[in-house]
Protein backbone atom coordinates (compact mmCIF):
# COMPACT_ATOMS: atom_id res chain seq x y z
CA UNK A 1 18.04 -9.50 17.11
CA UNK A 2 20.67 -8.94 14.40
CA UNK A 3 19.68 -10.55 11.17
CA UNK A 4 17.05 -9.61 8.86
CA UNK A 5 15.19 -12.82 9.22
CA UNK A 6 15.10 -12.82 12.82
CA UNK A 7 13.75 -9.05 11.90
CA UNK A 8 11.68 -10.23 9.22
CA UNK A 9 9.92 -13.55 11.80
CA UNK A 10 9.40 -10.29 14.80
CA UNK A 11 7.02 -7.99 12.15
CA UNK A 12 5.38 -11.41 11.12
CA UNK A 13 4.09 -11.36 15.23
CA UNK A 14 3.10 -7.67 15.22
CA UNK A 15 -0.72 -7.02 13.89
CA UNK A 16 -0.60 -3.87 15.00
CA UNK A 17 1.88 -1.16 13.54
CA UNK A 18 1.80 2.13 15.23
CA UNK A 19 3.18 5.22 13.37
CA UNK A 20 4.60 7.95 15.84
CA UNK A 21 5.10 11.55 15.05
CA UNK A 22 5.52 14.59 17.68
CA UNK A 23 2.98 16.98 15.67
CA UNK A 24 0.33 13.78 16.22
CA UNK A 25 1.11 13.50 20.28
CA UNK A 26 -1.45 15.84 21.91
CA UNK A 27 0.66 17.51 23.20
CA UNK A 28 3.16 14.72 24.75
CA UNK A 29 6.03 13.76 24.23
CA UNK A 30 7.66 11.12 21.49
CA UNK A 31 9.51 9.19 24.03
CA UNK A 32 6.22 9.70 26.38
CA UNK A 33 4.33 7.92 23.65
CA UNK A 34 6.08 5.28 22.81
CA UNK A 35 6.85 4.19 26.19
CA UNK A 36 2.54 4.27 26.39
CA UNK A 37 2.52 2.13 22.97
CA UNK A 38 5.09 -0.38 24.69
CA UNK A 39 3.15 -0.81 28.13
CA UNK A 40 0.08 -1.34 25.63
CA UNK A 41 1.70 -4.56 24.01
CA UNK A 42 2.96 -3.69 20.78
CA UNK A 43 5.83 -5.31 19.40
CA UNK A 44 7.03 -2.55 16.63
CA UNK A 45 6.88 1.48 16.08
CA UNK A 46 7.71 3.90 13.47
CA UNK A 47 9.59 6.70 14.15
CA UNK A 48 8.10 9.59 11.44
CA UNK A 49 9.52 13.10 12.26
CA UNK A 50 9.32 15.22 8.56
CA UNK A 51 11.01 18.42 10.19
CA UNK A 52 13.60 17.72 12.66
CA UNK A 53 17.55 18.48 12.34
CA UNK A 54 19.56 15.81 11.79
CA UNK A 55 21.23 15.93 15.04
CA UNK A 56 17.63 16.52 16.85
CA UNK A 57 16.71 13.30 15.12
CA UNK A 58 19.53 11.23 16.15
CA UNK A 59 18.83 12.29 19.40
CA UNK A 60 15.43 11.55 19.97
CA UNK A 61 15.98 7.93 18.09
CA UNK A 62 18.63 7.45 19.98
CA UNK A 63 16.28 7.64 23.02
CA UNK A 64 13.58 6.06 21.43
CA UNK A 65 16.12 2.66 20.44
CA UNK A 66 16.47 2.48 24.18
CA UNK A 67 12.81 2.22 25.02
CA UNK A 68 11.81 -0.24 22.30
CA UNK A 69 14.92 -1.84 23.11
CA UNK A 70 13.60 -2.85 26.88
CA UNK A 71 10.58 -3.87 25.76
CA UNK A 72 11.78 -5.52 22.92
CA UNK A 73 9.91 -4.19 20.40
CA UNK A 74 11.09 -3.36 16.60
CA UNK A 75 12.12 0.33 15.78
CA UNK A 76 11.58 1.25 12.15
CA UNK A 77 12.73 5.09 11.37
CA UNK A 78 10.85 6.86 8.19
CA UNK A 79 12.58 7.89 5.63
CA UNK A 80 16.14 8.17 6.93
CA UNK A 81 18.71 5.03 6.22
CA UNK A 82 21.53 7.01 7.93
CA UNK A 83 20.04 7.43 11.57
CA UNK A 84 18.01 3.97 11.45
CA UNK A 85 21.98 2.70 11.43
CA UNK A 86 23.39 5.18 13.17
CA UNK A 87 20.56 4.95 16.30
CA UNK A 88 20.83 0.92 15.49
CA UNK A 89 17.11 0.68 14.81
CA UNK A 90 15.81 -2.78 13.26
CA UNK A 91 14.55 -0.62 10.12
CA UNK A 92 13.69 2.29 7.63
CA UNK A 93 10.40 3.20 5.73
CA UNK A 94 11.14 4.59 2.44
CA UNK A 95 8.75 6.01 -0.08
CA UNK A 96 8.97 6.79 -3.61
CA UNK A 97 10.91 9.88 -3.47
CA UNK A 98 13.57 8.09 -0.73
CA UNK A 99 16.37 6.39 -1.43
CA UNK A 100 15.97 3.56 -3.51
CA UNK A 101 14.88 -0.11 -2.02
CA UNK A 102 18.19 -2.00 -3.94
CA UNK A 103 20.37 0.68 -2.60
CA UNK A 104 19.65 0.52 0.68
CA UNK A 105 19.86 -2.91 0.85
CA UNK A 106 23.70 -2.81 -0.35
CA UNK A 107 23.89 -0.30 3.00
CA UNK A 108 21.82 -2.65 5.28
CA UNK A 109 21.51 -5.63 4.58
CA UNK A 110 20.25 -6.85 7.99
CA UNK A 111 17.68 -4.07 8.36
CA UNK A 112 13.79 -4.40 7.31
CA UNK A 113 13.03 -2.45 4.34
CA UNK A 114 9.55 -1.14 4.11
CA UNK A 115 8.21 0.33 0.80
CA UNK A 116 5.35 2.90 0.46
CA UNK A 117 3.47 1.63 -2.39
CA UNK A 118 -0.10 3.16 -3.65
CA UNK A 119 -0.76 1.24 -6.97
CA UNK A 120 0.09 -2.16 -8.76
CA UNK A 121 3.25 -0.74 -10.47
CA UNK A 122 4.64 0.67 -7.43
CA UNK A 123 3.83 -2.55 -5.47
CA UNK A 124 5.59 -5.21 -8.09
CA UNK A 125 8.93 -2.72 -8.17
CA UNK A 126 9.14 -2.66 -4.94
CA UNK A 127 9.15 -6.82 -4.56
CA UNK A 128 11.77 -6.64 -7.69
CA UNK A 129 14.10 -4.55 -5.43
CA UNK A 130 13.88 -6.88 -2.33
CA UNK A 131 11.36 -5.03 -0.20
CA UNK A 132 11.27 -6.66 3.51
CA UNK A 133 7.32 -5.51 3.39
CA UNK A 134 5.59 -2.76 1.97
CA UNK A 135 2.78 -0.58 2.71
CA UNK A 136 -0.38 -0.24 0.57
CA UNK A 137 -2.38 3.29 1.87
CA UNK A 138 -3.94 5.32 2.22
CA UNK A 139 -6.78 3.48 2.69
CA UNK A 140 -9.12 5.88 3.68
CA UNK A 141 -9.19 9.87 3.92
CA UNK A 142 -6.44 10.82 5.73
CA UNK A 143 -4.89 14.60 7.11
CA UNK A 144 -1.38 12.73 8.67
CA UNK A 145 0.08 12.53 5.23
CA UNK A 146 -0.36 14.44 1.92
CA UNK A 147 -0.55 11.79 -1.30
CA UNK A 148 -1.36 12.84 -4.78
CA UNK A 149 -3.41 9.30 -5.51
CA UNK A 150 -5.95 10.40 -2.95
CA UNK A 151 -7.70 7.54 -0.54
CA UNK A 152 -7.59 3.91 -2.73
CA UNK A 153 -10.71 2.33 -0.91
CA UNK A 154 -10.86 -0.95 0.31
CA UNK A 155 -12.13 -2.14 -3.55
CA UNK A 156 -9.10 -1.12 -4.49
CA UNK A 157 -7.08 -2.50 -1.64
CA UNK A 158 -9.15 -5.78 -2.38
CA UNK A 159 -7.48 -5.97 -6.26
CA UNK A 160 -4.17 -5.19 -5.26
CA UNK A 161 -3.96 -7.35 -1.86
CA UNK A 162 -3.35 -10.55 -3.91
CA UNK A 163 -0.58 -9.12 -5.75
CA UNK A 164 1.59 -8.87 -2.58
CA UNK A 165 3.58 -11.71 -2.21
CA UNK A 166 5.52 -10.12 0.69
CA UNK A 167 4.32 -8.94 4.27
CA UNK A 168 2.17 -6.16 3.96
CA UNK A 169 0.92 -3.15 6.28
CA UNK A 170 -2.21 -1.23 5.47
CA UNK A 171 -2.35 2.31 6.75
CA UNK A 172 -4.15 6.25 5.49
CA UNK A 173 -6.99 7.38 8.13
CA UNK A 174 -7.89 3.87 9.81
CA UNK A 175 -9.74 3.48 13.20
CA UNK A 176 -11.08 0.50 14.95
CA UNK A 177 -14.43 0.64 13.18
CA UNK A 178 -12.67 -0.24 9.97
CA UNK A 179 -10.59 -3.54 11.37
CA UNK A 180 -12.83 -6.17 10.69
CA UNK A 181 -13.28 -5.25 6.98
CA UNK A 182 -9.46 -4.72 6.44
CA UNK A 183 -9.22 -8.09 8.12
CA UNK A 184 -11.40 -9.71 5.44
CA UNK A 185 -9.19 -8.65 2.95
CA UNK A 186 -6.20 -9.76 4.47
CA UNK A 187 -4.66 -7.53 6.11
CA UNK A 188 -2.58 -8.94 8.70
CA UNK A 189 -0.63 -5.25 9.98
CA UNK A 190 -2.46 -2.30 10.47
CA UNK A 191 -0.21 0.49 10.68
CA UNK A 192 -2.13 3.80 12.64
CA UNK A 193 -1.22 7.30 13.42
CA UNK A 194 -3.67 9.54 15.20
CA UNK A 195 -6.35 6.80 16.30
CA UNK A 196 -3.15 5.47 18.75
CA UNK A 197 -1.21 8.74 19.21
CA UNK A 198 -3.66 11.20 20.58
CA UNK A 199 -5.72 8.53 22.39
CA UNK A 200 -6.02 9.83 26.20
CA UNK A 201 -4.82 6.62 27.85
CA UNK A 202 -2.39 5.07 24.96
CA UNK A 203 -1.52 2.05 25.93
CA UNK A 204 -5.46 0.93 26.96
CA UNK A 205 -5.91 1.80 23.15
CA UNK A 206 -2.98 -0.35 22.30
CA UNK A 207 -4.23 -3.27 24.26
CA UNK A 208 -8.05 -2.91 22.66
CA UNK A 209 -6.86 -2.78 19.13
CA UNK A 210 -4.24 -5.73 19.30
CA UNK A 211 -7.90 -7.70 20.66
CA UNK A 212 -10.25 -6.69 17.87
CA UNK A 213 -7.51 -7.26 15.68
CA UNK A 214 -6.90 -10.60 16.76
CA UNK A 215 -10.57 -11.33 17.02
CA UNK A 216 -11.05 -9.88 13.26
CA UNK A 217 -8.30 -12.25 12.16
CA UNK A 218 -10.00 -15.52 13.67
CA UNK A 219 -12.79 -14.77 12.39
C-alpha cells in the first residue's frame, strides 16, 4: 500500500498494536520478535529503539520492513521521520518533543502520523495539525517509558476518549486483565510493550489477545 488512506483503512483493521523494543525482548532478538508477532496475526508493529546509531537503526528497520512486508503488516518507526522513509515503513510515532505533526506531513504525506498525546490540549493540537491517529497513555503504571503526567487512569481516559475525533491507540502498562474495561470506553487499538514482547511463546500471546479483544469489542 502507498497512500495514506489505504494506510489509514489497514490501522482501522488492527485492534491490537504491539510496541517492539530490543531492551523489552528477553533476551531475543527484534527481528526474532516481530517475526513471532506476525505468525501471531497482527497486522501492525512499532519499531521503538531510544539508543541505537543511526546507521544501526536503518539497519535493523531495514530488516524489519522486510518481515512486516511478507506478512503484510504495517511498520510504524518511533520517533524518527528520516528512517521510517528511508527503510519505506508505512509510518512514524512522534511525541511532543519530535518533530512537529504539520511538518512532517509536508515530508510525508502518504505516511501515518501518530501523535503521543497525554491531556485534552495535547490531544485537540494534535487533530489541528492533521494527526493520522494519536495515542492517549499511559494508562496505567508503566516502567517501558518515563512521562512526567504520571498514569491518567481509565476516569481520565473516559473524559478525554470523546474528544478524539480521529483513530486512537491506548497504551502505558496494559495487560489482558485490563481489555474489557478499555473496551468499554472505546478503545478500539491497544498498543502493548512488555505483556507481548517478553511473553515465552509470542505469537500464542498475539493470537489470545487479538480474541479477548475482539470478544471485549462485541460485547
Amino acid at each position: 500500500m502507498d497512500s495514506h488512506a489505504e494506510r489509514l483503512a489497514a490501522f482501522a483493521a488492527c485492534p491490537l498494536y504491539p510496541v517492539v523494543s530490543s531492551e523489552f525482548c528477553a533476551g531475543r532478538s527484534v527481528p526474532e520478535v516481530i517475526s513471532a508477532i506476525a505468525a501471531g496475526g497482527a497486522k501492525i508493529v512499532q519499531l521503538r529503539e531510544k539508543h541505537r546509531s543511526d546507521a544501526d537503526l536503518f539497519a535493523l528497520a531495514r530488516e524489519c520492513r522486510g518481515i512486516t512486508a511478507a506478512a503484510g503488516m504495517l511498520l510504524i518507526i518511533d520517533d524518527r521521520l528520516d528512517i521510517a522513509l528511508s527503510c519505506g515503513a508505512d509510518g512514524v510515532h512522534l511525541g511532543q518533543e519530535d518533530l512537529p505533526v504539520a511538518e512532517a506531513r509536508k515530508l510525508a504525506p502518504e505516511l501515518l502520523l501518530g501523535s503521543s498525546t497525554h491531556n485534552a490540549a495535547e490531544i485537540a493540537a494534535a487533530q489541528a495539525a492533521g494527526t493520522s491517529y494519536l495515542n492517549i497513555g499511559p494508562i496505567y503504571p508503566t516502567q517501558t517509558k518515563s512521562v512526567s503526567c504520571g498514569a491518567l487512569g481509565i476516569d481520565m481516559l473516559k473524559e478525554l476518549s470523546p474528544m478524539v475525533q480521529c483513530p486512537f491507540s491506548v497504551m502505558g502498562g496494559i495487560k489482558s486483565r485490563h481489555i474489557a474495561e478499555l473496551c468499554r470506553c472505546g478503545a478500539k487499538h491497544i498498543a502493548m510493550v512488555t505483556e507481548i514482547t517478553t511473553a515465552p511463546d509470542i505469537a500464542a500471546k498475539v493470537r489470545s489477545l487479538l480474541t479477548a479483544i475482539r470478544a471485549a469489542s462485541d460485547d
